[in-house]
Protein backbone atom coordinates (compact mmCIF):
# COMPACT_ATOMS: atom_id res chain seq x y z
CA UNK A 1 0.00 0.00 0.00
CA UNK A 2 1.15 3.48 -0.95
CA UNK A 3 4.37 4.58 -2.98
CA UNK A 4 7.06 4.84 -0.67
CA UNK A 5 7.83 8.83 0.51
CA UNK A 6 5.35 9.96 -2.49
CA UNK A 7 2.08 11.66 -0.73
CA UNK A 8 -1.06 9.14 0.36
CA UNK A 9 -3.87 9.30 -2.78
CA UNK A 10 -7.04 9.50 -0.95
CA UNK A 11 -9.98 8.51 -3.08
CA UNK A 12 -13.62 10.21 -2.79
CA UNK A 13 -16.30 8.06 -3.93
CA UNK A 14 -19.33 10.39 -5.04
CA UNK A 15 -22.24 9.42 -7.06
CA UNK A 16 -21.63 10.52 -10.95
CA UNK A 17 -25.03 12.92 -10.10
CA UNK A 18 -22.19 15.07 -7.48
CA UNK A 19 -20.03 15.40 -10.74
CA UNK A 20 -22.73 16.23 -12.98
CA UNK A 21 -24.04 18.95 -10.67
CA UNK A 22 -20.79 20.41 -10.09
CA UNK A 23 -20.51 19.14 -6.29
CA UNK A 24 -23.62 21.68 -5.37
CA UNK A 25 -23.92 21.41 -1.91
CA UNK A 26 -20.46 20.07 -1.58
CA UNK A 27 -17.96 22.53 -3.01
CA UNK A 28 -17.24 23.84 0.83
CA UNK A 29 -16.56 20.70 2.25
CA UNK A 30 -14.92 19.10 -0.71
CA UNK A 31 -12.60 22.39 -1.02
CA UNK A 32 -11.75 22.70 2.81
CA UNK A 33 -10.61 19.33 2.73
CA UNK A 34 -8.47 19.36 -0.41
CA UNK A 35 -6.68 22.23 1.02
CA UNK A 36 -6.03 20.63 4.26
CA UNK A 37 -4.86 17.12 2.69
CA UNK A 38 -1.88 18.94 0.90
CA UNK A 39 -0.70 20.03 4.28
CA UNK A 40 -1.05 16.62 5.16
CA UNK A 41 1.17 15.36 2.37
CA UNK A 42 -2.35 13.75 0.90
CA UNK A 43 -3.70 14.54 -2.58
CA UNK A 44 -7.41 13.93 -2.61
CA UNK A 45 -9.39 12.62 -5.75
CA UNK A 46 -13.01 13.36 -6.23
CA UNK A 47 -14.49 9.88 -8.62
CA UNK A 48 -17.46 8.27 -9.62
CA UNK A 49 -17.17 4.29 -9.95
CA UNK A 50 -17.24 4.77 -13.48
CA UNK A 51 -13.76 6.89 -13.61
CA UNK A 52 -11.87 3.71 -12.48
CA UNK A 53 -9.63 1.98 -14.82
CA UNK A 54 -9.04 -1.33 -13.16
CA UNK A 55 -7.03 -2.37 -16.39
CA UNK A 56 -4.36 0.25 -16.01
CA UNK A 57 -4.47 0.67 -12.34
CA UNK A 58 -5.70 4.42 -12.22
CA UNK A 59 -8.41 6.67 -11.74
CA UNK A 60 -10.26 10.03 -13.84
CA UNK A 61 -11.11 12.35 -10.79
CA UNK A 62 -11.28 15.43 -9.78
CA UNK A 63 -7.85 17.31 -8.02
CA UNK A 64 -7.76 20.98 -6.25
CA UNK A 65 -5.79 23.11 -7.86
CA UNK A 66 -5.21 25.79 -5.33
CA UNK A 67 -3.48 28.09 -7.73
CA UNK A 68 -5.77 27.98 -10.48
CA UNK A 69 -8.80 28.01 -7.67
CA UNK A 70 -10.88 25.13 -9.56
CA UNK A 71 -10.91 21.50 -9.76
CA UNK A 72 -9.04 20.02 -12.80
CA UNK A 73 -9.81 16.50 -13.97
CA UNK A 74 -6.69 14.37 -13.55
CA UNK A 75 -5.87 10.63 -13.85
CA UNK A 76 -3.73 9.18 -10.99
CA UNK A 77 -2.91 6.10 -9.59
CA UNK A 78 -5.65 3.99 -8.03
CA UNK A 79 -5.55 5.51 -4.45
CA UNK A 80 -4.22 3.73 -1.35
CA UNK A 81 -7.46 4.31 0.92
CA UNK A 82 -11.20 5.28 -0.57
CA UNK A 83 -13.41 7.57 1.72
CA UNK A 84 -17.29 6.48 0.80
CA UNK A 85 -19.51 9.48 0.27
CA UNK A 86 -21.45 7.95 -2.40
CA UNK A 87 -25.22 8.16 -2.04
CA UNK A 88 -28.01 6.78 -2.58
CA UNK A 89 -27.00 3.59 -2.91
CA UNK A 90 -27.04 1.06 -5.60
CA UNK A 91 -25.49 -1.67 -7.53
CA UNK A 92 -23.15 0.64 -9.48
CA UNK A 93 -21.63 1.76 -5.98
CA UNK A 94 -21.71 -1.90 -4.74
CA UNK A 95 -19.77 -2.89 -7.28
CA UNK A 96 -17.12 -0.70 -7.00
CA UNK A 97 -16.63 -1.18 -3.22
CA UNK A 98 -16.06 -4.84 -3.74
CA UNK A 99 -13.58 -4.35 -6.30
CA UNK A 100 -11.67 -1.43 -4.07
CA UNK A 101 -12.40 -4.51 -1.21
CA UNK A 102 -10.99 -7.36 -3.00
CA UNK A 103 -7.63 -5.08 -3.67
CA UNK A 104 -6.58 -5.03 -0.39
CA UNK A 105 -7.91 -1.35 -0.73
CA UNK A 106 -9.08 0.36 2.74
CA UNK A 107 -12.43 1.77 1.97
CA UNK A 108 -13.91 4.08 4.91
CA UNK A 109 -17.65 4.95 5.75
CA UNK A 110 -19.82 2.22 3.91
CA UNK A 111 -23.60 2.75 4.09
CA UNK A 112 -25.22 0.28 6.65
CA UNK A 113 -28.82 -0.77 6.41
CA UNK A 114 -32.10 1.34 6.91
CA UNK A 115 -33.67 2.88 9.99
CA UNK A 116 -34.84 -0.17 11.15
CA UNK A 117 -32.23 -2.24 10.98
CA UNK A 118 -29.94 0.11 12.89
CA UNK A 119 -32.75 0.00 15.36
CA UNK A 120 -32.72 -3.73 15.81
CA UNK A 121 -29.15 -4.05 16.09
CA UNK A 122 -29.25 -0.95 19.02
CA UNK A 123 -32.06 -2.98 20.77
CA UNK A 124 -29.69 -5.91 22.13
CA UNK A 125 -27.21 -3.08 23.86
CA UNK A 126 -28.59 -3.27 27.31
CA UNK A 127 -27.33 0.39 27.86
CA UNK A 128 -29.07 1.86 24.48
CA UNK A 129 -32.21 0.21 24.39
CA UNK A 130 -34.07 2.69 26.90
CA UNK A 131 -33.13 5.40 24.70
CA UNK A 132 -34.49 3.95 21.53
CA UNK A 133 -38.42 4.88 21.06
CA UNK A 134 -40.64 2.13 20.21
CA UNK A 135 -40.45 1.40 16.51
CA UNK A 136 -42.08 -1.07 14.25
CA UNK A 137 -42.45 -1.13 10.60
CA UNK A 138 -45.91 0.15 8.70
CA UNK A 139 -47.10 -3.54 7.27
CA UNK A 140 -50.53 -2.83 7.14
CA UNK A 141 -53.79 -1.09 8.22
CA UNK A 142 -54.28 -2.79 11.24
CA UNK A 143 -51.25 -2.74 12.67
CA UNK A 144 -51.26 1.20 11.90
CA UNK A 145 -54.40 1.47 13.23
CA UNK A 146 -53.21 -0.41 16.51
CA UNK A 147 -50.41 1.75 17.21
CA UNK A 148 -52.10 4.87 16.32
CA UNK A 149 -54.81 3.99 19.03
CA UNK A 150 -52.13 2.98 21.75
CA UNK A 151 -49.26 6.04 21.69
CA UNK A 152 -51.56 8.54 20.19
CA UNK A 153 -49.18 10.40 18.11
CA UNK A 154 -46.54 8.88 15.73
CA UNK A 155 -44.10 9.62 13.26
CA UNK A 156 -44.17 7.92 10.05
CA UNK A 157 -40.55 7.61 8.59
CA UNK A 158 -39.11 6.16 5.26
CA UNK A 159 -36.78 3.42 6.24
CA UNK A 160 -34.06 4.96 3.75
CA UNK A 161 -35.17 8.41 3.79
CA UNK A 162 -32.58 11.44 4.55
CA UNK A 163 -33.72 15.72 5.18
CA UNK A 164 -36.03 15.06 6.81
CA UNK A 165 -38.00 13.97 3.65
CA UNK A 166 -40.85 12.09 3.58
CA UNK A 167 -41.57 12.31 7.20
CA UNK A 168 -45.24 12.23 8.24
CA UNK A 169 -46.83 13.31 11.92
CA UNK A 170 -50.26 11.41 12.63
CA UNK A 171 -52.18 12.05 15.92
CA UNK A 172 -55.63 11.59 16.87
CA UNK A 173 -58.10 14.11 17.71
CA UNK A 174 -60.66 12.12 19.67
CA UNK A 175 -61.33 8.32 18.62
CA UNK A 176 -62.03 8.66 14.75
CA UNK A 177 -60.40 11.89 13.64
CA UNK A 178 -57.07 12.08 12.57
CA UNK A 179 -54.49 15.03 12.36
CA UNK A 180 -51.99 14.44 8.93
CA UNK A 181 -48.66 16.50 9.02
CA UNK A 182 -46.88 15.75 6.54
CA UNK A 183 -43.04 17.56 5.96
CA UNK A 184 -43.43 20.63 3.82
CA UNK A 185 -47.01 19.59 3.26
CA UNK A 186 -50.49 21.12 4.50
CA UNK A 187 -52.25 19.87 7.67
CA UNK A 188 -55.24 17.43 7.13
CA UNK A 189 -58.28 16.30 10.07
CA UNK A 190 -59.46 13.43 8.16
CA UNK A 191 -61.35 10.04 9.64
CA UNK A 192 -59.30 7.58 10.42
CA UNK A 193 -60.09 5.43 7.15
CA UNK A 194 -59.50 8.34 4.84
CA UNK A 195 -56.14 8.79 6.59
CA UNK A 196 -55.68 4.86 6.18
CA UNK A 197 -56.25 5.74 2.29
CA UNK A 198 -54.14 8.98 2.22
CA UNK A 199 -51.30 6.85 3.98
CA UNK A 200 -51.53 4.28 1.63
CA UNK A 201 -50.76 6.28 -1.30
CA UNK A 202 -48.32 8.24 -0.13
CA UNK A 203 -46.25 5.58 1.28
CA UNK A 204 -46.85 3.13 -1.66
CA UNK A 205 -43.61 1.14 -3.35
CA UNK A 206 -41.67 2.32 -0.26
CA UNK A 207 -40.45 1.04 3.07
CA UNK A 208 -41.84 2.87 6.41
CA UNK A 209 -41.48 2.72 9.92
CA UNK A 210 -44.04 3.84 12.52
CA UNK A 211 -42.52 5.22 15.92
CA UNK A 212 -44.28 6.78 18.71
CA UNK A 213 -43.59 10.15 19.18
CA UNK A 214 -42.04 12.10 22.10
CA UNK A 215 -42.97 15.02 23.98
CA UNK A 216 -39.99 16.56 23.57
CA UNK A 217 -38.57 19.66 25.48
CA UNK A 218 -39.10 23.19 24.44
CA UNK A 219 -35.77 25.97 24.26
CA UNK A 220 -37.37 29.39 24.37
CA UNK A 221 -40.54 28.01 23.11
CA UNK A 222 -39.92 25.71 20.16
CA UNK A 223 -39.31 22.14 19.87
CA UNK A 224 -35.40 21.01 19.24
CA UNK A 225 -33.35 17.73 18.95
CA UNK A 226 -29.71 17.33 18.70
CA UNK A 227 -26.88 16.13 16.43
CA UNK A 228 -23.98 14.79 17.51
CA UNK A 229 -21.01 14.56 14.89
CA UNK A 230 -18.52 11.42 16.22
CA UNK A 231 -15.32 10.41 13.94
CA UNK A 232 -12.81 8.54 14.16
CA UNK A 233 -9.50 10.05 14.27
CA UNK A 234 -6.05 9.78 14.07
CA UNK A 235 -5.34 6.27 15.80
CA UNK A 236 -8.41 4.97 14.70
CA UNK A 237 -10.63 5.35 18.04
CA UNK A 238 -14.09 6.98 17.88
CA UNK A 239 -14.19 10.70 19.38
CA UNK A 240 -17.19 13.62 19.71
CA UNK A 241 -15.89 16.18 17.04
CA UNK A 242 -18.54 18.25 18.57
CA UNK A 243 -22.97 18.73 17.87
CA UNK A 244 -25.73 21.33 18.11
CA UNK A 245 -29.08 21.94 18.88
CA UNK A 246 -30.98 22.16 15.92
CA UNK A 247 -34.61 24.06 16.46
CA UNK A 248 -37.39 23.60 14.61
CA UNK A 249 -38.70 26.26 12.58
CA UNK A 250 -42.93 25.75 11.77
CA UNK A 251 -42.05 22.21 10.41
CA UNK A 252 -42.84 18.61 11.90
CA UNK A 253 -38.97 17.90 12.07
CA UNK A 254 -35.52 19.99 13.35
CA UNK A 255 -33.90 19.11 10.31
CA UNK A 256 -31.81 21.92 8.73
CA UNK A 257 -33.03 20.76 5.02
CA UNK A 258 -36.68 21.18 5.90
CA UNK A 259 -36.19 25.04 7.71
CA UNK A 260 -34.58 24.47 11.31
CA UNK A 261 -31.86 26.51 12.80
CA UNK A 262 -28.83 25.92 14.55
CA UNK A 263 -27.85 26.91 18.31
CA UNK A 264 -25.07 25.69 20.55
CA UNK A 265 -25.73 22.25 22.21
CA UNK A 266 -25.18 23.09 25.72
CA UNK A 267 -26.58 26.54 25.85
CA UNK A 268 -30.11 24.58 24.19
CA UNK A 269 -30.17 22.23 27.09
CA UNK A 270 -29.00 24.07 29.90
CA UNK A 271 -31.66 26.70 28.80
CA UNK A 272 -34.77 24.28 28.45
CA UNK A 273 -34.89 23.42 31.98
CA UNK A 274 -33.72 19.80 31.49
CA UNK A 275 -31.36 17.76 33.96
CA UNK A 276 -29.29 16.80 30.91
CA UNK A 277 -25.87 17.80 30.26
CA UNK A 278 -23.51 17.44 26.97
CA UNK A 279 -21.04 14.98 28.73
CA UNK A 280 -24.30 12.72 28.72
CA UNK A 281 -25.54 13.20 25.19
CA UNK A 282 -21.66 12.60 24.16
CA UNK A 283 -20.86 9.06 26.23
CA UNK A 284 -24.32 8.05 24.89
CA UNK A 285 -22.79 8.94 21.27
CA UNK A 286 -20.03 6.93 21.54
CA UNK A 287 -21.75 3.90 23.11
CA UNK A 288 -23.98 4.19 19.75
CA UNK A 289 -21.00 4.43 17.28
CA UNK A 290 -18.83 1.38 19.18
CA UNK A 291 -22.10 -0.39 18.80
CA UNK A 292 -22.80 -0.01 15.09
CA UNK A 293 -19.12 -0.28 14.37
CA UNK A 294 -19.55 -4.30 15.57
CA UNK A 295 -22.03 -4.75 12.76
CA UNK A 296 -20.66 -2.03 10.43
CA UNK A 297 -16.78 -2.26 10.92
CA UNK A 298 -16.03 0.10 8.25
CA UNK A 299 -17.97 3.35 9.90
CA UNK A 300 -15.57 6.23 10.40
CA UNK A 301 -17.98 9.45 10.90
CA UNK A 302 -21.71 9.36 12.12
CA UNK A 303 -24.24 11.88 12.61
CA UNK A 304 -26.21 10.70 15.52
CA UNK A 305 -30.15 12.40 16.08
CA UNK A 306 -30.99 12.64 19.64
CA UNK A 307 -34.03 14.00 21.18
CA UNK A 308 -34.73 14.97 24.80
CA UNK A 309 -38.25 14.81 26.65
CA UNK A 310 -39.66 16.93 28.96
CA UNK A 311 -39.08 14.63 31.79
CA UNK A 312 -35.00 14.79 30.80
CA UNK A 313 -34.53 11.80 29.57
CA UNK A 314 -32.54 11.45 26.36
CA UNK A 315 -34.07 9.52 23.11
CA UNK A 316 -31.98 8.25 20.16
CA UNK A 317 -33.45 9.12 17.08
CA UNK A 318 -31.87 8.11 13.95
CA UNK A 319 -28.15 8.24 13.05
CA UNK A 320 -26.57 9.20 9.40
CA UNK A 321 -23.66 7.61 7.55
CA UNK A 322 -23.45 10.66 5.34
CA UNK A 323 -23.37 13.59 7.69
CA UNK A 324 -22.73 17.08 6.80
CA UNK A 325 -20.42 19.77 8.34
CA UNK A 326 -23.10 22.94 8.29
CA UNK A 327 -23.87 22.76 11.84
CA UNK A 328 -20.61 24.11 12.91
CA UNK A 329 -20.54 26.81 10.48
CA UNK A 330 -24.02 28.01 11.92
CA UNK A 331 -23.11 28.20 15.39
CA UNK A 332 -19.73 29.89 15.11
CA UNK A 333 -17.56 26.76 16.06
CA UNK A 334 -15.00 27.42 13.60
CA UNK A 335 -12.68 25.29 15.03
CA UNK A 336 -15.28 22.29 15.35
CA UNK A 337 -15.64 22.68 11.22
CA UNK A 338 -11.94 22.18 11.12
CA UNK A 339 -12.22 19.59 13.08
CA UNK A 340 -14.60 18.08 11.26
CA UNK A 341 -12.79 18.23 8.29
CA UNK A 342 -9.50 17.14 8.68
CA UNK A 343 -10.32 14.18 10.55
CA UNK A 344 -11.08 11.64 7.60
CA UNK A 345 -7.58 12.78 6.37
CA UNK A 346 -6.08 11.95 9.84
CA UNK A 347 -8.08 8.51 9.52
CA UNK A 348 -7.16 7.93 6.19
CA UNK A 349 -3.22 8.22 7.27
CA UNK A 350 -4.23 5.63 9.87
CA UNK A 351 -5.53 3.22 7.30
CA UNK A 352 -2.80 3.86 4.86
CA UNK A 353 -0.40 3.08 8.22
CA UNK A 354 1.12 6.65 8.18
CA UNK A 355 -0.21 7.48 11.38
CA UNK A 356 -0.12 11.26 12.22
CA UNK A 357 2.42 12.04 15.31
């Protein structure tokens, strides 16, 4: 692995759509850490699977050139350790990971499975399953109906969905009448068969869980959750680059994609009258990522969704393989961002066994 004293070739596997599109919603994070692997004696590619030439051992990608201020497409030699960005997922991106895999290639930050099977994996740690809410997944009317009728209020959540998207709130208003909020959509009261129907069609062709809903705590009036950024770093242990309270904005969800804004973590919950401090929310994080690393041993960064109830106790919501870097930006943590940044590049040294000092 590698070429002697010549710099590590870190690989970026994107989805042909990021190179198509420029890297919208990328160019930031892409560009931050470009500049920061040349310090690191790294030289980071930007491919699609289709840009590898297996044949003659290199790869079409894209390079930072800092003096020119752009990215130039360049072929170099296939690189020594692959960092997985590539979403959604499919067979394309399958493919290419096995190839990378059989290689002898280090590839970091694999997609795991769905909502729900991150859920049933979390259930069996003694120490996380009181912080997971009750879950199951939507087969059916009646066992909609059921649930509905027990907790009340639910969330309705695509197993594979991301932003927040998709996301429905369902309560009932009585015994028949049913309240439909769905993300970015108008609210319905509609009987509780009509809702059945209106479900039904929404959710059709797709996977969806149904989880009762928490009543969760309130920072200067409005709902918020949390996010939780862990990574592993430089020796290859999991650490809390940092999180943020993230407060909802008129939406169903705190997600920043669907209108939420950012505010520090420990001002949020030392402000909303809860017995819950950061040091908690973080030792629960890294109990979660140790966890999901046993059944996912190629994780290297998570975004982890926590939500905290009125009583103080602290839920876990959902966690994300892809996570991005904004919420550091829109609190002012600066040096969190950099953080967040530069350590896949310390990882990647780990992997490529030239360790940082």
């Amino acid at each position: 692995m590698g070429r002697g004293c010549e710099p590590i070739i870190l690989g970026m596997l994107v989805h042909p759509r990021t190179i198509r599109e420029n890297f919208r919603g990328n160019r930031l994070f892409f560009g931050q850490m470009a500049l920061l692997a040349k310090t690191m004696d790294i030289t980071l590619v930007v491919f699609p699977p289709n840009y590898v030439d297996w044949q003659r051992c290199q790869v079409k990608g894209y390079v930072y050139d800092s003096r020119r201020q752009r990215w130039i497409l360049r072929r170099t030699p296939i690189p020594d350790v692959v960092y997985d960005r590539y979403i959604p997922h499919d067979l394309q991106a399958a493919s290419c990971r096995r190839a990378f895999q059989l290689r002898g290639i280090p590839i970091f930050n694999p997609p795991f499975g769905g909502k729900y099977g991150v859920y049933r994996r979390l259930l069996h740690d003694p120490a996380i399953a009181p912080h997971l809410p009750e879950t199951r997944l939507l087969t059916g009317e009646r066992g909609w109906s059921s649930k509905l009728a027990a907790w009340r209020k639910v969330y309705l959540k695509p197993d594979k969905g991301s932003k927040g998207k998709g996301i429905i709130r369902m309560s009932l208003a009585g015994e028949e009448e049913v309240v439909l909020e769905p993300t970015g959509g108008q609210r319905q009261h509609l009987r509780r068969k009509a809702a059945w129907r209106w479900l039904k069609s929404r959710t059709l062709g797709q996977r969806y869980l149904i989880q009762r809903a928490i009543e969760p705590a309130r920072w200067k009036g409005r709902i918020y959750d949390l996010r939780v950024l862990v990574q592993r770093g430089k020796r290859g242990q999991w650490e809390v680059t940092g999180g943020s309270a993230r407060v909802a904005g008129n939406g169903i969800t705190c997600n920043l994609h669907t209108g939420a804004s950012a505010a520090p973590l420990s001002e949020a919950l030392a402000e909303s009258g809860v017995n819950v401090t950061a040091e908690q929310v973080f030792a629960l994080s890294l109990r979660i990522a140790h966890a999901l690393s046993r059944h996912y041993p190629g994780l290297a960064e998570l975004g982890l969704d926590f939500l905290v109830d009125r009583e103080g106790r602290v839920w876990f919501l959902e966690a994300n393989s892809r996570p991005g870097r904004g919420i550091f930006s829109r609190i002012g943590d600066l040096q969190g961002r950099l953080t967040a940044v530069r350590r896949p590049l310390e990882y990647a040294r780990y992997l490529a066994g030239k360790e940082a000092g």
